[in-house]
PDB file of N, CA and C in Angstrom:
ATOM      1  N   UNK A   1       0.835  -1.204   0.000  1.00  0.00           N
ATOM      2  CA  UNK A   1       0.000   0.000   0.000  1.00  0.00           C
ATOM      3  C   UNK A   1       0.868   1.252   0.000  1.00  0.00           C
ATOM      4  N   UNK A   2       0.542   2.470  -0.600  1.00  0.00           N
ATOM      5  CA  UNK A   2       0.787   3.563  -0.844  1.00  0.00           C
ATOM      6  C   UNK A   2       0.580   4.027   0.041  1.00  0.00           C
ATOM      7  N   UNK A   3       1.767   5.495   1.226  1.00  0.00           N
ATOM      8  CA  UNK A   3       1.182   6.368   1.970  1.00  0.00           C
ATOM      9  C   UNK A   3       0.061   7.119   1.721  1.00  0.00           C
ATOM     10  N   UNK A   4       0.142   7.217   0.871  1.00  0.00           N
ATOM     11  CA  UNK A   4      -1.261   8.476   0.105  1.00  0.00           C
ATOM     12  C   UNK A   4      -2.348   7.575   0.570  1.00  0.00           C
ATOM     13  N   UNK A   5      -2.328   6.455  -0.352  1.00  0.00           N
ATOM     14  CA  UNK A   5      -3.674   5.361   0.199  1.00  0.00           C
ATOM     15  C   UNK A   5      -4.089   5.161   1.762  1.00  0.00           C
ATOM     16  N   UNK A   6      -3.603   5.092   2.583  1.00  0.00           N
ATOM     17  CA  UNK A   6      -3.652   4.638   4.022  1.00  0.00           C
ATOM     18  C   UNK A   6      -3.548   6.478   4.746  1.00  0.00           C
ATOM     19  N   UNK A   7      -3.775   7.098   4.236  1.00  0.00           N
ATOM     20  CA  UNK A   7      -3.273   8.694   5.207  1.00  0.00           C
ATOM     21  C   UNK A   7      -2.562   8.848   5.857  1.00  0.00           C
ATOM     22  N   UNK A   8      -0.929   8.584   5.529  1.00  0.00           N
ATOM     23  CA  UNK A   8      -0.112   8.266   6.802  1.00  0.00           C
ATOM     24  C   UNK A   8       0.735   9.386   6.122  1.00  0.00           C
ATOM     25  N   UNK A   9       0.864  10.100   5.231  1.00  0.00           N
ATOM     26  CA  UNK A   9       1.361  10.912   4.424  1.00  0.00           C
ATOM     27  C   UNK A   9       1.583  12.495   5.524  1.00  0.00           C
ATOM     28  N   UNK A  10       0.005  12.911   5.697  1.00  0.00           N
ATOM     29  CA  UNK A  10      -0.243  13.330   6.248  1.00  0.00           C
ATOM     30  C   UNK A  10       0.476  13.763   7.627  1.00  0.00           C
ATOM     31  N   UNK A  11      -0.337  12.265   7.999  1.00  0.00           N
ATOM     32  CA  UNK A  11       0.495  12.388   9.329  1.00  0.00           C
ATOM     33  C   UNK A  11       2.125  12.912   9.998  1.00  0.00           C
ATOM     34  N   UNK A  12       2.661  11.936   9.015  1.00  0.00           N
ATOM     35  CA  UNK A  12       3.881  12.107   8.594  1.00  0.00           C
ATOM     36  C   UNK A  12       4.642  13.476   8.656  1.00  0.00           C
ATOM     37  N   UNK A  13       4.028  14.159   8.072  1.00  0.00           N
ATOM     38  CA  UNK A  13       4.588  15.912   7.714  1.00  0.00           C
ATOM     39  C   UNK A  13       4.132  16.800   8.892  1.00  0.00           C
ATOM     40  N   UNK A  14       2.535  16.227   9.358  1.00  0.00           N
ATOM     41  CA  UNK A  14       2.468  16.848  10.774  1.00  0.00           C
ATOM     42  C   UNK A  14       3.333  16.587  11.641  1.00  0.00           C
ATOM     43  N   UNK A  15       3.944  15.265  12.217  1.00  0.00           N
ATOM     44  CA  UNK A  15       4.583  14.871  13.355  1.00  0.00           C
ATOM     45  C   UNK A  15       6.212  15.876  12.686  1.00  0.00           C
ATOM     46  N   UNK A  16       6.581  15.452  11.391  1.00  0.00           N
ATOM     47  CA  UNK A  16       7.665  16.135  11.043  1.00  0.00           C
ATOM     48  C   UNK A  16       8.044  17.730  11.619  1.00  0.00           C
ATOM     49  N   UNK A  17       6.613  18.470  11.554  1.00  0.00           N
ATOM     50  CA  UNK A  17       6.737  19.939  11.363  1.00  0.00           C
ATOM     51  C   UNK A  17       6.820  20.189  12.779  1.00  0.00           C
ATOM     52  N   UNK A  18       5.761  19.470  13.906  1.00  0.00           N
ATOM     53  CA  UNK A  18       6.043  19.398  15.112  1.00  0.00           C
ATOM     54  C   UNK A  18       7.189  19.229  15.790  1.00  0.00           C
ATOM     55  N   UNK A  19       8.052  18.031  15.373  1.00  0.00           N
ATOM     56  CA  UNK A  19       9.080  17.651  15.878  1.00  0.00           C
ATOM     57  C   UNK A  19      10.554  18.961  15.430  1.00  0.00           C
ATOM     58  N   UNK A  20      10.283  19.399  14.328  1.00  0.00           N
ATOM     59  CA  UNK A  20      10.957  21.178  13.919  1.00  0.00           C
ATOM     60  C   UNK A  20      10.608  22.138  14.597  1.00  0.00           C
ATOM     61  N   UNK A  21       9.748  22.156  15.048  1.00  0.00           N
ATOM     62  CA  UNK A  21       9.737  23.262  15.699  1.00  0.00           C
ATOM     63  C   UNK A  21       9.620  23.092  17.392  1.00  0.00           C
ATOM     64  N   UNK A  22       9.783  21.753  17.780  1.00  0.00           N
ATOM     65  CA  UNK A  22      10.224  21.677  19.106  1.00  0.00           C
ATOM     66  C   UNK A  22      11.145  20.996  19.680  1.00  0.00           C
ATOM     67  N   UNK A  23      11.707  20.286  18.912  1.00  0.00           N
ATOM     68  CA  UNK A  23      12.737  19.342  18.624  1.00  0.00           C
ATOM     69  C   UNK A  23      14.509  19.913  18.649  1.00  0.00           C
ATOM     70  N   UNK A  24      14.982  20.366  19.419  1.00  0.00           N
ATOM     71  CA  UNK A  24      16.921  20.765  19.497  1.00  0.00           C
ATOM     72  C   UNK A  24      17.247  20.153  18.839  1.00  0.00           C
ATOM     73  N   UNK A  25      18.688  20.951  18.102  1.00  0.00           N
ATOM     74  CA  UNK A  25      18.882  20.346  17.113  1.00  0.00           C
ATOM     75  C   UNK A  25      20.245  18.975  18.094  1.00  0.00           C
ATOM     76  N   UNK A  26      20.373  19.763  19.428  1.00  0.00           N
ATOM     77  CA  UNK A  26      21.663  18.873  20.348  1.00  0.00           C
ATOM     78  C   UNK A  26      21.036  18.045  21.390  1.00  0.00           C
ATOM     79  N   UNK A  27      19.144  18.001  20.992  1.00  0.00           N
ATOM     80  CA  UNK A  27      18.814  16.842  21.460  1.00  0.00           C
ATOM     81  C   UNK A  27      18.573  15.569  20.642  1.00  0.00           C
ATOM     82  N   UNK A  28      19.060  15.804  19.394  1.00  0.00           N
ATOM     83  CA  UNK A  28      18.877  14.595  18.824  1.00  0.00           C
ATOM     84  C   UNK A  28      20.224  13.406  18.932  1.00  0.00           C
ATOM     85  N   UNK A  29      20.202  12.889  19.361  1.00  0.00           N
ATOM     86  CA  UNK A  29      21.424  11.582  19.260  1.00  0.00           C
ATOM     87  C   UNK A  29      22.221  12.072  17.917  1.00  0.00           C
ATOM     88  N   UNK A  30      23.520  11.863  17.521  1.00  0.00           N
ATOM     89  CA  UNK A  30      24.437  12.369  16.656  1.00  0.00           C
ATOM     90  C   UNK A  30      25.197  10.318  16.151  1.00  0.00           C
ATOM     91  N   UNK A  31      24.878  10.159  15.343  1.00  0.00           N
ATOM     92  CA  UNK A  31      25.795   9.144  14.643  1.00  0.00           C
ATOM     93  C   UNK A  31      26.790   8.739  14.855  1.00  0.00           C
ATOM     94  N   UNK A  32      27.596   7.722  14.891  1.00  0.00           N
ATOM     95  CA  UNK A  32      29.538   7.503  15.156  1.00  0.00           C
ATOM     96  C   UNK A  32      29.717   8.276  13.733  1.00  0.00           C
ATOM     97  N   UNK A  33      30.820   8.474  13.782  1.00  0.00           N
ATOM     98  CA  UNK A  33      31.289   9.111  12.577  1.00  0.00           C
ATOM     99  C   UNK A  33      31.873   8.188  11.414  1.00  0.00           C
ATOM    100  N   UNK A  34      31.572   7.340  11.915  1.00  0.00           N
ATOM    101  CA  UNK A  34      31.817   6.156  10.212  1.00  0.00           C
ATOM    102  C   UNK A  34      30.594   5.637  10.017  1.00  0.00           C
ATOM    103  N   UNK A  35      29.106   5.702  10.557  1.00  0.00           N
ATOM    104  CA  UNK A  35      28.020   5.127  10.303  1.00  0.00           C
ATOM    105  C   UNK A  35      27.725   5.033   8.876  1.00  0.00           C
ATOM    106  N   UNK A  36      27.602   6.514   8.537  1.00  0.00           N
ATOM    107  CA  UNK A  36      27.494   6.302   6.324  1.00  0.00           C
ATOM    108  C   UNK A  36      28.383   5.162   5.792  1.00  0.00           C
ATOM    109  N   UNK A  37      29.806   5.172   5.981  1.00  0.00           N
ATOM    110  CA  UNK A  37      30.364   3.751   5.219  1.00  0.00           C
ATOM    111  C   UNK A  37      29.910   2.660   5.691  1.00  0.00           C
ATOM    112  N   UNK A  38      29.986   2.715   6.708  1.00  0.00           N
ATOM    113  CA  UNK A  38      29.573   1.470   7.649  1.00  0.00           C
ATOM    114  C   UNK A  38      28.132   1.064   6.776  1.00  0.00           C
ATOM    115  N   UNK A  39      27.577   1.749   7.086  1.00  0.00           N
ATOM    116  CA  UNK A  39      26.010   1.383   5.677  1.00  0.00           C
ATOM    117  C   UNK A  39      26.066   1.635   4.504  1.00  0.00           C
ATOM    118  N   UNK A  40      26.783   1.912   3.887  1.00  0.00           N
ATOM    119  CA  UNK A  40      26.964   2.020   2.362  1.00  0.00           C
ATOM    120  C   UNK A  40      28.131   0.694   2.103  1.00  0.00           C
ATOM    121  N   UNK A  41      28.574   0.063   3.342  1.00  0.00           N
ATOM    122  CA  UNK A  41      29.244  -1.026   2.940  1.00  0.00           C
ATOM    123  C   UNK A  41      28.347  -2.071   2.889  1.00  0.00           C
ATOM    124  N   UNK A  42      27.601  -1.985   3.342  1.00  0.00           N
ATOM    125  CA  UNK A  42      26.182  -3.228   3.424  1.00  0.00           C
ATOM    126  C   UNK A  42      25.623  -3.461   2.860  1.00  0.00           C
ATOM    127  N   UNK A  43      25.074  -2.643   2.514  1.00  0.00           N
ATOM    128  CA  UNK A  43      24.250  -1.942   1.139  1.00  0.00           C
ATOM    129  C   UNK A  43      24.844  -2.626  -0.017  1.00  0.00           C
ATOM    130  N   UNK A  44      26.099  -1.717  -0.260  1.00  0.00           N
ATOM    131  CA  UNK A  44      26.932  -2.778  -1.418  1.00  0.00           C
ATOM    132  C   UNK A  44      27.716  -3.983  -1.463  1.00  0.00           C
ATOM    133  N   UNK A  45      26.926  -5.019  -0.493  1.00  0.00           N
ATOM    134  CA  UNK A  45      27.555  -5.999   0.201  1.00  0.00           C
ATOM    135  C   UNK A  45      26.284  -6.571  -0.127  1.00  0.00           C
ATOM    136  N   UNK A  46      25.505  -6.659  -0.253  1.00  0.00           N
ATOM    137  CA  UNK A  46      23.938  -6.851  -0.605  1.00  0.00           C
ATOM    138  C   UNK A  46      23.767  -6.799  -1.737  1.00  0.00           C
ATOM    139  N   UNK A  47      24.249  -6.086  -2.466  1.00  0.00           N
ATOM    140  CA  UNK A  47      24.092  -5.716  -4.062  1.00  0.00           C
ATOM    141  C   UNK A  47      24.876  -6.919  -5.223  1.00  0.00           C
ATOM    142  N   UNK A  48      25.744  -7.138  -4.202  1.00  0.00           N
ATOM    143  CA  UNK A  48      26.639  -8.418  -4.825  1.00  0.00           C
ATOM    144  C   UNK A  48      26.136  -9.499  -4.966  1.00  0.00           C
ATOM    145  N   UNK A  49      24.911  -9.693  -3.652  1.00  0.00           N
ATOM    146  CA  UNK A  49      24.234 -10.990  -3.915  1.00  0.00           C
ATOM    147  C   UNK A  49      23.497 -11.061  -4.794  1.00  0.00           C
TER     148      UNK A  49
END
């Protein structure tokens, strides 16, 4: 099923716009700093199969 189909689309952009405008940007948890390769190695580790 399609977001559009099920109304979760919606929702979606509400909780988004909420979470912007109350949401720090130094309360969000911050990544290790190799996470992108670290998943772009998987990714193309997957692709091979």
């Amino acid at each position: 099923m399609k977001w559009k189909e099920i109304g979760q689309e919606e929702e979606l952009l509400k909780e988004f716009q909420w979470a912007e405008e109350h949401v720090r940007d130094e309360d969000v948890p911050q990544p290790a700093p190799d996470e992108f390769e670290m998943i772009m190695k998987r990714i193309e580790e997957e692709c091979r199969r």
